[in-house]
Protein backbone atom coordinates (compact mmCIF):
# COMPACT_ATOMS: atom_id res chain seq x y z
CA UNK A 1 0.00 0.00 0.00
CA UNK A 2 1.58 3.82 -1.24
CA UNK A 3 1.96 5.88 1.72
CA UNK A 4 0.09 8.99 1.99
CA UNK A 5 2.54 11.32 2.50
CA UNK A 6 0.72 14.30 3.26
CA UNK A 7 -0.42 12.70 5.86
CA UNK A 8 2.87 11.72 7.17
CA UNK A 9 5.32 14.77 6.41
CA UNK A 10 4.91 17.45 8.86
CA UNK A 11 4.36 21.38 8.51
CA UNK A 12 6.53 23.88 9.46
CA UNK A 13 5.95 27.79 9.76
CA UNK A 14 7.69 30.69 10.78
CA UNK A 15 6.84 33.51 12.93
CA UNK A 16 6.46 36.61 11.13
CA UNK A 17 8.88 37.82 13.95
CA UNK A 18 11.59 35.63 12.85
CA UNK A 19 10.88 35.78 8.88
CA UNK A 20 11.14 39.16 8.48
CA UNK A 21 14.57 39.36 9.60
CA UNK A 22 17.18 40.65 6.76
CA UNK A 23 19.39 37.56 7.30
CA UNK A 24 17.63 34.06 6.27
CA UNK A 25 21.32 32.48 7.01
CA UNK A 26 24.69 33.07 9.13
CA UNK A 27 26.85 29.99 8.90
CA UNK A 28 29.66 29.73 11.43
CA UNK A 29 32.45 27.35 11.19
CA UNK A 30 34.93 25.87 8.59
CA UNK A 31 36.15 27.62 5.53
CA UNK A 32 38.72 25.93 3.15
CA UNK A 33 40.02 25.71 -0.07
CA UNK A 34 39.87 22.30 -1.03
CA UNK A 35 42.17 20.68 -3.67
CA UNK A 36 40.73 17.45 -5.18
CA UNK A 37 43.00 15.35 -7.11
CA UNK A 38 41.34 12.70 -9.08
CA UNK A 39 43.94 9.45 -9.26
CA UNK A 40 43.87 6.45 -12.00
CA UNK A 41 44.10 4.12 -8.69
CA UNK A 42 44.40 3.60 -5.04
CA UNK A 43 47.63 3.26 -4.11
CA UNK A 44 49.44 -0.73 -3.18
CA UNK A 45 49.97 -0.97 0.46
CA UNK A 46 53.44 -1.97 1.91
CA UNK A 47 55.49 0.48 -0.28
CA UNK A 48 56.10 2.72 -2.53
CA UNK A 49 53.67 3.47 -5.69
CA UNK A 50 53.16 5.35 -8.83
CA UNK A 51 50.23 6.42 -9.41
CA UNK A 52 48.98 8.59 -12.32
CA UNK A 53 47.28 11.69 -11.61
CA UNK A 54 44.10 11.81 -13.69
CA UNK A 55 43.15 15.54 -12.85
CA UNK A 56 43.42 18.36 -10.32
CA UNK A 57 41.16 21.29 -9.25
CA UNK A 58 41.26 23.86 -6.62
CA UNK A 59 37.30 24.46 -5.28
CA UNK A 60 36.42 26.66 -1.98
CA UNK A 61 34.55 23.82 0.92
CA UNK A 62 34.01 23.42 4.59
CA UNK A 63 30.67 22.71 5.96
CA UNK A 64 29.53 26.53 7.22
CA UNK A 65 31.28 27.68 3.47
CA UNK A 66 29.13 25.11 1.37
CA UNK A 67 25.46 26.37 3.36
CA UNK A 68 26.41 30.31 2.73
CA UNK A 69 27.33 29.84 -0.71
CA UNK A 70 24.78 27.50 -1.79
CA UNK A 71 22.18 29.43 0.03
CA UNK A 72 23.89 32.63 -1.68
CA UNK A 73 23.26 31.26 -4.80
CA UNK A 74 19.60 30.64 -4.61
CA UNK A 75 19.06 33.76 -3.74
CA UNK A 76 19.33 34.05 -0.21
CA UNK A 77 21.03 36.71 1.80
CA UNK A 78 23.57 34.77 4.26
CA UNK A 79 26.68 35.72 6.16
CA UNK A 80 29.66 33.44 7.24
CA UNK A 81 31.43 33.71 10.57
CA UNK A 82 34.89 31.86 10.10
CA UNK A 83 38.46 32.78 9.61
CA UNK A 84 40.39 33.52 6.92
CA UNK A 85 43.61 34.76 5.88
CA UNK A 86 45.04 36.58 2.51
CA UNK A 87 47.37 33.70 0.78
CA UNK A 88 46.73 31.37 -1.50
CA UNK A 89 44.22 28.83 -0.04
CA UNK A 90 42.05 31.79 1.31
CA UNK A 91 41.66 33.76 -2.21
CA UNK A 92 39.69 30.64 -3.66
CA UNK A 93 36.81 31.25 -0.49
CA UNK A 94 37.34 34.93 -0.75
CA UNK A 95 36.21 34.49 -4.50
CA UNK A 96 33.76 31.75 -3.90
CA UNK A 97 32.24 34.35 -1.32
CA UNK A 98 31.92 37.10 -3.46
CA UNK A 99 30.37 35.05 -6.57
CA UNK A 100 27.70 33.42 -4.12
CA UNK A 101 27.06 37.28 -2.88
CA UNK A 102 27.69 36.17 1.05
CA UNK A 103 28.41 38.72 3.51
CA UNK A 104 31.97 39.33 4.49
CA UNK A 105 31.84 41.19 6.97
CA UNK A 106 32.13 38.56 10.53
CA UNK A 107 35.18 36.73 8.67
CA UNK A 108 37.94 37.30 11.15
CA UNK A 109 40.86 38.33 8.44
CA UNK A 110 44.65 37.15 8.81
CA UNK A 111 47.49 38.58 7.32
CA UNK A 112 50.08 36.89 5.84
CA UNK A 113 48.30 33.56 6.15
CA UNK A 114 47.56 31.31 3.36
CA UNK A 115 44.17 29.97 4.71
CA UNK A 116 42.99 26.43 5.31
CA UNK A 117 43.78 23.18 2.92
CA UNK A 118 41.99 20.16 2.68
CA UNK A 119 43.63 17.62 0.10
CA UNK A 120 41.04 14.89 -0.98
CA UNK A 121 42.41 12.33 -3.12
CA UNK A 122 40.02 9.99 -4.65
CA UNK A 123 39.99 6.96 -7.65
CA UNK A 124 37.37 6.20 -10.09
CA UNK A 125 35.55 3.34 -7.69
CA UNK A 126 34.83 6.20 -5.16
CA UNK A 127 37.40 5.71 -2.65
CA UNK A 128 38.82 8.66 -1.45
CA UNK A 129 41.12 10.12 1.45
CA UNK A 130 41.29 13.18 3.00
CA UNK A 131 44.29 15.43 4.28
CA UNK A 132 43.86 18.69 5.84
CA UNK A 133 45.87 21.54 7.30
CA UNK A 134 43.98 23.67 9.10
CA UNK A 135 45.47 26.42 10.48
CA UNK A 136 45.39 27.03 13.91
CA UNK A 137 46.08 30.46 13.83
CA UNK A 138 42.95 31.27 12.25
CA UNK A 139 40.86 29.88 14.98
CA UNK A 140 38.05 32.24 16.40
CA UNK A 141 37.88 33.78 19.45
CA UNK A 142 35.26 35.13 21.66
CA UNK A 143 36.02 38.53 20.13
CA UNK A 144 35.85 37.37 16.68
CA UNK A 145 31.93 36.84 17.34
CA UNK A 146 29.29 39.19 16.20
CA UNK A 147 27.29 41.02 18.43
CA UNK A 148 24.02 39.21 20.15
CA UNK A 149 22.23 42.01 18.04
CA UNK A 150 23.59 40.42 14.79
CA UNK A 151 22.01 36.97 15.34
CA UNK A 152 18.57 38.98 15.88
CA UNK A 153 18.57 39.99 12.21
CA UNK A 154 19.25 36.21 11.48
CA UNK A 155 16.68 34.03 11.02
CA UNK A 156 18.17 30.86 10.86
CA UNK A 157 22.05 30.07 12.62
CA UNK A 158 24.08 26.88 10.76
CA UNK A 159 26.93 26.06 12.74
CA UNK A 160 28.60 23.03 11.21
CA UNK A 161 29.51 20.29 13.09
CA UNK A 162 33.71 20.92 12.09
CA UNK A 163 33.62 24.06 14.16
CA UNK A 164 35.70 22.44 16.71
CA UNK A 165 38.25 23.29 14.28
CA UNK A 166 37.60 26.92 13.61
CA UNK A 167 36.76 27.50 16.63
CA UNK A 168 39.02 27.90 19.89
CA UNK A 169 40.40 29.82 22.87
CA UNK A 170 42.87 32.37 22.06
């Protein structure tokens, strides 16, 4: 027998009070540029291995980054609350930002510090690996927060379950 399922999906509203804010997201967390290189296999165990690079590309990625952006994209107006610095790694996000139309503005900027990495390596049956570097000096800090009053205008908060790694006592 088909389920029914508007019988069985629930309904959801939203205040007026809370869907009239300016802000429908503000994502807080992980930022990264991620570099995925594509291999022609997994490498043997117990040594050493060639193995042929099929293709590499550079793409912006982190949980709170992916929500803003894709939100961003559809239209929404959404904000990101991460750190960042000006190098390399960081100018893929920064771009990524600015195409998705994301505010800037709570990103807690860094000079001379090439951002975040995150290599994934992965093979043609779907097995992949993941290296990261993320750099601890652009964890946030209780000052690095916006204001109680920002949050207000926001009428949904996404903070990604990675935080733990954006997010720390300086």
């Amino acid at each position: 027998m088909p389920i029914n399922l508007t019988e069985t999906t629930p309904s959801f509203t939203i205040p007026y009070s809370v869907a009239s804010r300016p802000i429908d997201i503000i994502a807080l967390g992980s930022l990264v540029m991620e570099r995925i290189i594509q291999v022609e296999k997994w490498p043997e165990t117990g040594g050493q291995d060639v193995v042929p690079v099929k293709s590499i590309s550079d793409k912006s990625g982190g949980c709170a980054m992916n929500v803003a952006c894709f939100a961003g994209r559809q239209g929404g107006k959404t904000a990101i609350i991460s750190g960042i610095g000006d190098g390399i790694y960081s100018r893929v996000t920064w771009e990524e930002l600015e195409a998705s139309g994301v505010e800037k503005k709570y990103l807690a900027c860094h000079k001379d510090k090439d951002g975040s990495l995150i290599i994934i390596l992965s093979n043609p049956e779907g097995d992949w690996a993941v290296l990261d570097y993320i750099d601890p000096d652009l964890m946030l800090g209780i000052d690095d927060l916006p204001l109680i009053d920002d949050f207000k205008e926001t009428k949904f908060p996404h903070i990604d379950g990675f935080s733990f790694l954006s997010v720390g006592e300086k």
